[in-house]
PDB file of N, CA and C in Angstrom:
ATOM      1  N   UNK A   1      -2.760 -43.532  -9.048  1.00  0.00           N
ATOM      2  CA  UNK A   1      -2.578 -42.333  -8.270  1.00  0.00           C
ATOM      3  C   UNK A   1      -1.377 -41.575  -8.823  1.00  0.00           C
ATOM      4  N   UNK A   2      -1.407 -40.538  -8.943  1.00  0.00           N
ATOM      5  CA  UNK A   2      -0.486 -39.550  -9.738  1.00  0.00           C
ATOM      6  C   UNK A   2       0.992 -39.346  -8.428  1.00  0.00           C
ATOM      7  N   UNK A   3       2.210 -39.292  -9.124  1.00  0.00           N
ATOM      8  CA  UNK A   3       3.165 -38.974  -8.477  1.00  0.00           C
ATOM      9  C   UNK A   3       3.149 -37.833  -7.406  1.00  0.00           C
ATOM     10  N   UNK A   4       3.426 -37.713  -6.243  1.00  0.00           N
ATOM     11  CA  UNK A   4       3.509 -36.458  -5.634  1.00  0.00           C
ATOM     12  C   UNK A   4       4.822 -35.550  -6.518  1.00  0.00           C
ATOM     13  N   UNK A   5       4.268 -34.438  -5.876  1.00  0.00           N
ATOM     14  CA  UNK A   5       5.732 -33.581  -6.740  1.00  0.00           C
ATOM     15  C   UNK A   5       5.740 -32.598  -5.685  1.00  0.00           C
ATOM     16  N   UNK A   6       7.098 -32.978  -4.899  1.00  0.00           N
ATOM     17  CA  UNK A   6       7.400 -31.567  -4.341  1.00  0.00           C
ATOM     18  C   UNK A   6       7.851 -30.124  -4.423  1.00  0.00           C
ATOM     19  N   UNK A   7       7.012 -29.497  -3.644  1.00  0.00           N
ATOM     20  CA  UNK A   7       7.261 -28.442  -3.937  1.00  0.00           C
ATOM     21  C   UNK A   7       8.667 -27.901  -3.920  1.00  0.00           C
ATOM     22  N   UNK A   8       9.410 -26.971  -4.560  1.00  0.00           N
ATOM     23  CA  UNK A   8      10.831 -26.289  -4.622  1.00  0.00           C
ATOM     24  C   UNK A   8      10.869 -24.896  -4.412  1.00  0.00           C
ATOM     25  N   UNK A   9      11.454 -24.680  -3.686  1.00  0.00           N
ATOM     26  CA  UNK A   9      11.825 -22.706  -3.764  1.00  0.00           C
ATOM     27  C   UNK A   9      12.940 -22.377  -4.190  1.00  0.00           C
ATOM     28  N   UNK A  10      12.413 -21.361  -5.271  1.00  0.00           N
ATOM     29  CA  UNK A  10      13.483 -20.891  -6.275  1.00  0.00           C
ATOM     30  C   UNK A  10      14.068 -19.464  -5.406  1.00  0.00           C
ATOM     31  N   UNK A  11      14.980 -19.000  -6.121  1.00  0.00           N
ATOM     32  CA  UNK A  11      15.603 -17.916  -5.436  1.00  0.00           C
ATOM     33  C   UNK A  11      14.563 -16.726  -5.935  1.00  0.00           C
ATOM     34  N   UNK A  12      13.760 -16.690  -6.812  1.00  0.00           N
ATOM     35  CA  UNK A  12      12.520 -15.835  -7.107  1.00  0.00           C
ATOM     36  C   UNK A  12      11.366 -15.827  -5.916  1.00  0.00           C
ATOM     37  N   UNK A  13      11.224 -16.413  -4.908  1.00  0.00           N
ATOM     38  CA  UNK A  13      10.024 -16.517  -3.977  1.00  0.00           C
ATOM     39  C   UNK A  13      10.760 -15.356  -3.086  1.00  0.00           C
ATOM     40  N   UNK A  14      11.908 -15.204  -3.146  1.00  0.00           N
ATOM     41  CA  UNK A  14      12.017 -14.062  -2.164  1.00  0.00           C
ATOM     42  C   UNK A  14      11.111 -12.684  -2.517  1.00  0.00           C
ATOM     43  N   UNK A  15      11.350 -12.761  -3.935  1.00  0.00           N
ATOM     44  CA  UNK A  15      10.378 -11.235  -4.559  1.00  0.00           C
ATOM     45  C   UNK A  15       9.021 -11.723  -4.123  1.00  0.00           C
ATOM     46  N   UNK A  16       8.772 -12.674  -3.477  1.00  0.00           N
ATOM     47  CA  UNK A  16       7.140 -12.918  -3.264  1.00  0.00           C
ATOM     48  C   UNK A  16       7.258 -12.317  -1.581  1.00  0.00           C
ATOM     49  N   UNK A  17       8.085 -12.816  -1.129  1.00  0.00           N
ATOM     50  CA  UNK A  17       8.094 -12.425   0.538  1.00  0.00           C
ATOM     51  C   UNK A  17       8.007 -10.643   0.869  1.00  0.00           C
ATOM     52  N   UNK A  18       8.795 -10.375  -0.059  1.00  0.00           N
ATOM     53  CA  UNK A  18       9.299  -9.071  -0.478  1.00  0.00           C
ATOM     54  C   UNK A  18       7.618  -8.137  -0.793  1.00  0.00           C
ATOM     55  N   UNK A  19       7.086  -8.688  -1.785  1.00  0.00           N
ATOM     56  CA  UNK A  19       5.777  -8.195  -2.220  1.00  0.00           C
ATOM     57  C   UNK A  19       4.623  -8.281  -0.471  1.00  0.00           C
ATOM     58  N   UNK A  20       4.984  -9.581  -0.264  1.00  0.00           N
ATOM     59  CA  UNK A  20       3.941  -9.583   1.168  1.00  0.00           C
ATOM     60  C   UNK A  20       4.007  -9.022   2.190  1.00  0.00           C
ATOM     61  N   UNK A  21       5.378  -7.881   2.208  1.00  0.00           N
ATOM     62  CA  UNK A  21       5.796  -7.494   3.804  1.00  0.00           C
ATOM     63  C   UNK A  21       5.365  -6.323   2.929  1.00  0.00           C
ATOM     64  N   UNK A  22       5.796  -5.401   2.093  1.00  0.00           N
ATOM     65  CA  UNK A  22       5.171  -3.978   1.214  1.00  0.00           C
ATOM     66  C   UNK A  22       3.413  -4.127   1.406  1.00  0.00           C
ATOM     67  N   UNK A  23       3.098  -4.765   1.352  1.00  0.00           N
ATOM     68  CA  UNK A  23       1.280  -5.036   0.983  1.00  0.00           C
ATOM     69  C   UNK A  23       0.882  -4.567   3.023  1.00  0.00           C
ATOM     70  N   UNK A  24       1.848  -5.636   3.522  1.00  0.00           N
ATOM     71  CA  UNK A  24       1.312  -5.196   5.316  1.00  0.00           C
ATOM     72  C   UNK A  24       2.020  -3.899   5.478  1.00  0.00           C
ATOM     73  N   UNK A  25       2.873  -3.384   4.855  1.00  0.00           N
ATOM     74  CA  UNK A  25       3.185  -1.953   5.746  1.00  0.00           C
ATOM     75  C   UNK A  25       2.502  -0.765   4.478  1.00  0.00           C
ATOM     76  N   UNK A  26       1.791  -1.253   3.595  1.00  0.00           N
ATOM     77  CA  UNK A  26       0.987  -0.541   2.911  1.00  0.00           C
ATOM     78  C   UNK A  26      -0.950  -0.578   3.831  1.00  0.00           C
ATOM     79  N   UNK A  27      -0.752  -1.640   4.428  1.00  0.00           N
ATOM     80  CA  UNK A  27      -2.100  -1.525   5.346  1.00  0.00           C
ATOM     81  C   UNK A  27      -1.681  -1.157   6.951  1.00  0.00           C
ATOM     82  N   UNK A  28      -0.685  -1.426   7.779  1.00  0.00           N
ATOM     83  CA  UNK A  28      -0.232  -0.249   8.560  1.00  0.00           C
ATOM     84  C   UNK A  28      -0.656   1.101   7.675  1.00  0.00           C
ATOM     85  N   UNK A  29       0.492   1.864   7.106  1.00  0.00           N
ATOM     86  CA  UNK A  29       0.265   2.982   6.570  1.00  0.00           C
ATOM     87  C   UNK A  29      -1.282   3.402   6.359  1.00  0.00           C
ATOM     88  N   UNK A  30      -2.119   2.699   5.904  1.00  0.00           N
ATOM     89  CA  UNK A  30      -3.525   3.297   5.823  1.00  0.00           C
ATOM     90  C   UNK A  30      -4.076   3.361   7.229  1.00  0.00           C
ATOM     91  N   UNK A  31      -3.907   1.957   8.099  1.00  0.00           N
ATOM     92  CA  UNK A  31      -4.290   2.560   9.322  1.00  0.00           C
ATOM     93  C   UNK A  31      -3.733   3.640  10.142  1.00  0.00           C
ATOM     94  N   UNK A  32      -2.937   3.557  10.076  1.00  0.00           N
ATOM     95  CA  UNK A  32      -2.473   5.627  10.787  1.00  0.00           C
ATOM     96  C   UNK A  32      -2.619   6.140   9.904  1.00  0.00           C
ATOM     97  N   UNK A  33      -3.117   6.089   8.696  1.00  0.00           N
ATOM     98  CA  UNK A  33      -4.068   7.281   7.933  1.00  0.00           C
ATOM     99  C   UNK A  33      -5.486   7.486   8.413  1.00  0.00           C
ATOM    100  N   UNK A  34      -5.957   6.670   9.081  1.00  0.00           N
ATOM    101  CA  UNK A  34      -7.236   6.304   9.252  1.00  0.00           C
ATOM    102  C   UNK A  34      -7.153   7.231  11.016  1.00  0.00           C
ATOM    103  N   UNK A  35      -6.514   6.063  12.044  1.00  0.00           N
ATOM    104  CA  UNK A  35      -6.297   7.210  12.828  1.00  0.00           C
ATOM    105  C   UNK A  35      -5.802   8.784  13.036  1.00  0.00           C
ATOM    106  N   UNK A  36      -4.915   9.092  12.071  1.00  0.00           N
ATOM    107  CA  UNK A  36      -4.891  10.861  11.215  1.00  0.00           C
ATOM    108  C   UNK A  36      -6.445  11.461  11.372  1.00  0.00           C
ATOM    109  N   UNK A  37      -6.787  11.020  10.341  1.00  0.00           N
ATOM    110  CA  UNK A  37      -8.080  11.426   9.884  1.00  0.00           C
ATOM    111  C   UNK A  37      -9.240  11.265  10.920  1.00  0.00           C
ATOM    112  N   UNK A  38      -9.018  10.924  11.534  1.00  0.00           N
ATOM    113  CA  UNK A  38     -10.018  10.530  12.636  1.00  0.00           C
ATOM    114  C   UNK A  38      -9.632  11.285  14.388  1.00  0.00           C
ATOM    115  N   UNK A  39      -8.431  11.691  13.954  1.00  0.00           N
ATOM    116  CA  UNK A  39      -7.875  12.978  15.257  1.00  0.00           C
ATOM    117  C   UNK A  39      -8.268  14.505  14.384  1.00  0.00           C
ATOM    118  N   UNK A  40      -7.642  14.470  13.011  1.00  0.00           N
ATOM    119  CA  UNK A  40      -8.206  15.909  12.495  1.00  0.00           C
ATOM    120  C   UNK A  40      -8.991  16.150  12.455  1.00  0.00           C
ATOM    121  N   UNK A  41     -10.372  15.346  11.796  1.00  0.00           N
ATOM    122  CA  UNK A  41     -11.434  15.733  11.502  1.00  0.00           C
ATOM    123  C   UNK A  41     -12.288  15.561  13.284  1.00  0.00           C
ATOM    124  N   UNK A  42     -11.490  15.168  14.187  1.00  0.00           N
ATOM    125  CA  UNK A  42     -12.433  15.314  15.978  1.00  0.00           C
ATOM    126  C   UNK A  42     -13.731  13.843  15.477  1.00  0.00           C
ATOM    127  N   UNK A  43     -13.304  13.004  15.234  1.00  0.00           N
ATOM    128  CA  UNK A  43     -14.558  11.853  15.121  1.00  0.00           C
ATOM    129  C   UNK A  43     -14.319  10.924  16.039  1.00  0.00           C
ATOM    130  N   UNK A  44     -15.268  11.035  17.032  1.00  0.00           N
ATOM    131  CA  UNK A  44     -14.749   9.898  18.367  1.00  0.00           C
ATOM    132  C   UNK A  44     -15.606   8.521  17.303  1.00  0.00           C
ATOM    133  N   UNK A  45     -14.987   7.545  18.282  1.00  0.00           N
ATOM    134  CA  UNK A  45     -14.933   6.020  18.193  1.00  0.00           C
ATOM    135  C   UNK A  45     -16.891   5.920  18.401  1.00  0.00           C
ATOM    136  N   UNK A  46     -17.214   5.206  17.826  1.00  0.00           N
ATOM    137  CA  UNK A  46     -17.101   4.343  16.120  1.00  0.00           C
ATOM    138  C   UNK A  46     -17.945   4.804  15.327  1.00  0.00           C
ATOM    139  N   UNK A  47     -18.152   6.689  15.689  1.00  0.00           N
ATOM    140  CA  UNK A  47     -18.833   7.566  14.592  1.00  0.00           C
ATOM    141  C   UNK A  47     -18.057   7.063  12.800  1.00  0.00           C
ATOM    142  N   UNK A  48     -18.780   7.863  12.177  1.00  0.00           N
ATOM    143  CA  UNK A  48     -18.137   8.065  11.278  1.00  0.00           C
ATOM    144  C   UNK A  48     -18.745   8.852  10.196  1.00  0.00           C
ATOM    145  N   UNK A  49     -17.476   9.861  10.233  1.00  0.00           N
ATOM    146  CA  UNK A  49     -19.008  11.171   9.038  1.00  0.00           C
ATOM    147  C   UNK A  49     -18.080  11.318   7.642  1.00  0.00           C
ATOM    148  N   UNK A  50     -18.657  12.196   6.807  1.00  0.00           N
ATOM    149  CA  UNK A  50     -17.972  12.004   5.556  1.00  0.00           C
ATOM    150  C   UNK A  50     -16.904  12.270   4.909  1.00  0.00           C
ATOM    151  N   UNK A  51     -16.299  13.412   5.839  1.00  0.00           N
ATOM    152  CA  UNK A  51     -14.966  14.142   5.655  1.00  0.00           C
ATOM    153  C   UNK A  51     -14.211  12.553   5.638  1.00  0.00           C
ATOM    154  N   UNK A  52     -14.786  11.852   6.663  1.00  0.00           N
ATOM    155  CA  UNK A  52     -13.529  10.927   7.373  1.00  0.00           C
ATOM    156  C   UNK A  52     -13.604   9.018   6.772  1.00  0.00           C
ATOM    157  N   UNK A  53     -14.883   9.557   5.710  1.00  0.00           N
ATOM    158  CA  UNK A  53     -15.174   7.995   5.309  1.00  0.00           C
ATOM    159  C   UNK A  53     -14.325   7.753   4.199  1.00  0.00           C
ATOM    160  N   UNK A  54     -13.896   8.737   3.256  1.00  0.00           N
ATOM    161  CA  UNK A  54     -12.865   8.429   2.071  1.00  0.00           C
ATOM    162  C   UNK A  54     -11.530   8.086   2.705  1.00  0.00           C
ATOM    163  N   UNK A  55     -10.905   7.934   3.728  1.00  0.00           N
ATOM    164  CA  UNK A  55      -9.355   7.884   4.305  1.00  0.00           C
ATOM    165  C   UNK A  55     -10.164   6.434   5.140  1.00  0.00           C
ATOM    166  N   UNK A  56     -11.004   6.257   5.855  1.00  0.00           N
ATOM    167  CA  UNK A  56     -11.686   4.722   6.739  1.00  0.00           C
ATOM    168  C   UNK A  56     -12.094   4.007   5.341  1.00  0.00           C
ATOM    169  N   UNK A  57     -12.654   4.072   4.132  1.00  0.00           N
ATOM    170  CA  UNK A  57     -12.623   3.533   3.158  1.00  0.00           C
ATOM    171  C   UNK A  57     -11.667   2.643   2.291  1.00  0.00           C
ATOM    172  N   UNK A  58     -11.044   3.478   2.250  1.00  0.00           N
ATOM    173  CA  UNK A  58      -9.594   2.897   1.630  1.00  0.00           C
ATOM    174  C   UNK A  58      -8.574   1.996   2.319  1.00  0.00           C
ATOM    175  N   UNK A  59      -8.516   2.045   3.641  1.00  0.00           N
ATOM    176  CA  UNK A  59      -8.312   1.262   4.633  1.00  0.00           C
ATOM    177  C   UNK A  59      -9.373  -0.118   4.665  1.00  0.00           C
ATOM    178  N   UNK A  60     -10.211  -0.158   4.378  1.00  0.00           N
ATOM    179  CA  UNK A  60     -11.133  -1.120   4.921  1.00  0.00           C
ATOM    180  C   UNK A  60     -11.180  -1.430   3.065  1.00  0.00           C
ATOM    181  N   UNK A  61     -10.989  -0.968   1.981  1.00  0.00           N
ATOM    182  CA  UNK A  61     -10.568  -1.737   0.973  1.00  0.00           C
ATOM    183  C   UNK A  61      -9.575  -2.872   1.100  1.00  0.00           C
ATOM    184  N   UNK A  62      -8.455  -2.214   1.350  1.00  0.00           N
ATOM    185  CA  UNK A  62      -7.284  -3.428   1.480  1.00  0.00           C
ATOM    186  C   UNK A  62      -7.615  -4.168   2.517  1.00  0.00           C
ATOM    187  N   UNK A  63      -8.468  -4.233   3.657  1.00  0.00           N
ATOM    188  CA  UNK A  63      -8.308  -5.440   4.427  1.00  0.00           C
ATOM    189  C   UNK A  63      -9.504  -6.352   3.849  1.00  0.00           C
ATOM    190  N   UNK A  64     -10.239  -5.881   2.857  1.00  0.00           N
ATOM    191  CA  UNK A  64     -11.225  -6.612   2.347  1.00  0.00           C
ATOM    192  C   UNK A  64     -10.273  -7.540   1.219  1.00  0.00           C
ATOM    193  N   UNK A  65      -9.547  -6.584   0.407  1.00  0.00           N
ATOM    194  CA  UNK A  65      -8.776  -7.648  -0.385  1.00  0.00           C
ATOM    195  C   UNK A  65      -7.792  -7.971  -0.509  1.00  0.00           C
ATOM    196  N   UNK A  66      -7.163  -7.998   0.884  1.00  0.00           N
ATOM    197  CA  UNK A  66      -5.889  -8.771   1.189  1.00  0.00           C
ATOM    198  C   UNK A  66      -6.172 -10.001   1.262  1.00  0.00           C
ATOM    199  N   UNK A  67      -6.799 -10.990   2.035  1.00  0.00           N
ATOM    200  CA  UNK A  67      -6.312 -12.439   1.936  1.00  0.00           C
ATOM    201  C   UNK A  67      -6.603 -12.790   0.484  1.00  0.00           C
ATOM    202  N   UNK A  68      -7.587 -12.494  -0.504  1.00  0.00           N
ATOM    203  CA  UNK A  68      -7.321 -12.940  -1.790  1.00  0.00           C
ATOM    204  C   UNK A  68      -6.157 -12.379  -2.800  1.00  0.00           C
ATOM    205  N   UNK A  69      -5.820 -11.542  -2.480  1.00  0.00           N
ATOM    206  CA  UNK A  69      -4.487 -11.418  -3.098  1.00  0.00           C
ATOM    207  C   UNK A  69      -3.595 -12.032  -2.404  1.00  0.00           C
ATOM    208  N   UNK A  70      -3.326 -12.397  -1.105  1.00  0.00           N
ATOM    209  CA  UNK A  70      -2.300 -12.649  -0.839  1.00  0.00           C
ATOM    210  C   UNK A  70      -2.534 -14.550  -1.411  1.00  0.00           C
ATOM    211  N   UNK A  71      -3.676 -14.772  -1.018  1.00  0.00           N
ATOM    212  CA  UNK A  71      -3.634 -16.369  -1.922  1.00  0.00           C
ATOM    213  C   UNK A  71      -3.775 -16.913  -3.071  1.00  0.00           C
ATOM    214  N   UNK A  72      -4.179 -16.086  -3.931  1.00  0.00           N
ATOM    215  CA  UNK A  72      -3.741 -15.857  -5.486  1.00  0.00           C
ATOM    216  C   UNK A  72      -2.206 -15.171  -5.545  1.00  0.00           C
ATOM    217  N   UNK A  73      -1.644 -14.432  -5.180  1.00  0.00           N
ATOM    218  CA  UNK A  73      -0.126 -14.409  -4.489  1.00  0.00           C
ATOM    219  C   UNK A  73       0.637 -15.731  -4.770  1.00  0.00           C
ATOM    220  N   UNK A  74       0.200 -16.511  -4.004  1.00  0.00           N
ATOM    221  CA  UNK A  74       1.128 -17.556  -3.376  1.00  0.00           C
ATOM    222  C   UNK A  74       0.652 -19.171  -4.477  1.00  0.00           C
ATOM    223  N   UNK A  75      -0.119 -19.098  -5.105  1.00  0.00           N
ATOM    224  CA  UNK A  75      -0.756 -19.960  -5.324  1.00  0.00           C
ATOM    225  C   UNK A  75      -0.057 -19.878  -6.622  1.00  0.00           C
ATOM    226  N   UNK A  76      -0.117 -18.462  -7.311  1.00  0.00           N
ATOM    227  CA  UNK A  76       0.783 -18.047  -8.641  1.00  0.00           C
ATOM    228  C   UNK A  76       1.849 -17.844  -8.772  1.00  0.00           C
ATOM    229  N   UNK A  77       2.591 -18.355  -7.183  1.00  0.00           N
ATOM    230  CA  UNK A  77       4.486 -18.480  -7.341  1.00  0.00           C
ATOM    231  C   UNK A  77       4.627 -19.439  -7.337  1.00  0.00           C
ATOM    232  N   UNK A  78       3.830 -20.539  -7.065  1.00  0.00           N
ATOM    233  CA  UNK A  78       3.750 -21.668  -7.167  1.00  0.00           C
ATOM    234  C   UNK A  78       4.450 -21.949  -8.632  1.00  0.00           C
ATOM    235  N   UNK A  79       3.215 -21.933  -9.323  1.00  0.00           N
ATOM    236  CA  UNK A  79       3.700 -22.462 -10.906  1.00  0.00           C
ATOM    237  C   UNK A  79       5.065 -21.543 -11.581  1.00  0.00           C
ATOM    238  N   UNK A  80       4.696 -20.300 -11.360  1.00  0.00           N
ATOM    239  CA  UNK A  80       5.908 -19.753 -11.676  1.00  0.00           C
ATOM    240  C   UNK A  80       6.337 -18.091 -10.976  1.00  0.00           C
ATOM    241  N   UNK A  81       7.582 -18.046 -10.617  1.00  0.00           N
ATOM    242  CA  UNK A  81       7.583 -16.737  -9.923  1.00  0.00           C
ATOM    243  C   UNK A  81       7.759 -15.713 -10.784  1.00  0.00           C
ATOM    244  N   UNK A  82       8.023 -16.196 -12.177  1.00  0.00           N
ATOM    245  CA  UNK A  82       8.501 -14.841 -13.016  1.00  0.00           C
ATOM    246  C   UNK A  82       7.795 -14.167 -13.670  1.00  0.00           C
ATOM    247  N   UNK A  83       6.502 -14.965 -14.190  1.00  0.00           N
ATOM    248  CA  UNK A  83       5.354 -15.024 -14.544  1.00  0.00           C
ATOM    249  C   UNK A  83       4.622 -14.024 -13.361  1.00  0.00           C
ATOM    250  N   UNK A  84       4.364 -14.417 -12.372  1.00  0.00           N
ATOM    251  CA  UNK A  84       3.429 -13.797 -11.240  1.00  0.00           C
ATOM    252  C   UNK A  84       4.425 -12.197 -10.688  1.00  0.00           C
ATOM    253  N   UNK A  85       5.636 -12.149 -11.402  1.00  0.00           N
ATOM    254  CA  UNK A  85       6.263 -11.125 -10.990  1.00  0.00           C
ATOM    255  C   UNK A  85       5.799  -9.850 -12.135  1.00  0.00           C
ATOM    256  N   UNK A  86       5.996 -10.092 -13.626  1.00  0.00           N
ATOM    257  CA  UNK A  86       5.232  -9.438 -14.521  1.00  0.00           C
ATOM    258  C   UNK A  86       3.970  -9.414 -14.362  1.00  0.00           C
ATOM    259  N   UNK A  87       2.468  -9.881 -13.956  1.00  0.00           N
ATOM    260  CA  UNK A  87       1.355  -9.808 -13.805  1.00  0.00           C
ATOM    261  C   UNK A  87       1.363  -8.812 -12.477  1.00  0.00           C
ATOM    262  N   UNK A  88       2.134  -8.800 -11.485  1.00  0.00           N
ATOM    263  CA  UNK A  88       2.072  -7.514 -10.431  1.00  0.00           C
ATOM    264  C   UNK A  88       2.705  -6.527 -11.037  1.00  0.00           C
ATOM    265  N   UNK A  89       3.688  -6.560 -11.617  1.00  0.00           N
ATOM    266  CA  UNK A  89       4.133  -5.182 -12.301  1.00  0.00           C
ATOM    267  C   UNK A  89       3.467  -4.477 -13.152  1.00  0.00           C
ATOM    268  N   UNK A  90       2.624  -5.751 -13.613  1.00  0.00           N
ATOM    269  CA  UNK A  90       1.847  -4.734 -15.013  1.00  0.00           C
ATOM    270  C   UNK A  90       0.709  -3.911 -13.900  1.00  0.00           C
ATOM    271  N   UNK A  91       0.022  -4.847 -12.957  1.00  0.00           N
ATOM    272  CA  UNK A  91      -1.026  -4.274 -12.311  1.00  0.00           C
ATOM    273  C   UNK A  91      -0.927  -2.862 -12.139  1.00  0.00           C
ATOM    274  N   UNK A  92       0.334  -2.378 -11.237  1.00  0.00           N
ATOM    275  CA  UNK A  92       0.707  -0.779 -10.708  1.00  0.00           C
ATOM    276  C   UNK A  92       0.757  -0.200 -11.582  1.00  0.00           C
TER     277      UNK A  92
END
């Protein structure tokens, strides 16, 4: 049976905490874009027409691919944080 190896937190996982609280107030922010768009354009609850599907779209992107980023996230600070810090920078 192989040694356990515990896990360690480096002073680099903070830029991971850091990345995960930006990602939730980047999906806040779309949802009161979503409610915006959904007072301007007059679209009661749970219509939805086309002016108002590109701003409900983009919103409902990120909640589709938030938990896999956030666990490919965490899974890739694992092995290394400095590494997983250049692979998000290059992304933007």
């Amino acid at each position: 049976m192989a040694p356990f190896i515990a896990p360690t937190l480096q002073r680099e996982h903070g830029y991971i905490i850091l990345v995960v609280v930006l990602v939730v107030f980047v999906n806040f922010w779309a949802g009161f874009k979503v409610g915006a768009a959904r007072k301007r354009y007059n679209i009661k609850y749970p219509q939805n027409f086309v002016e108002f599907n590109c701003v409900q779209r983009a919103h409902q992107n990120v909640l589709e691919n938030l938990p896999v980023f956030l666990a490919l996230l965490f899974v890739s600070s694992y092995v290394s944080t400095t590494v997983n810090r250049l692979v998000l920078y290059s992304t933007n």
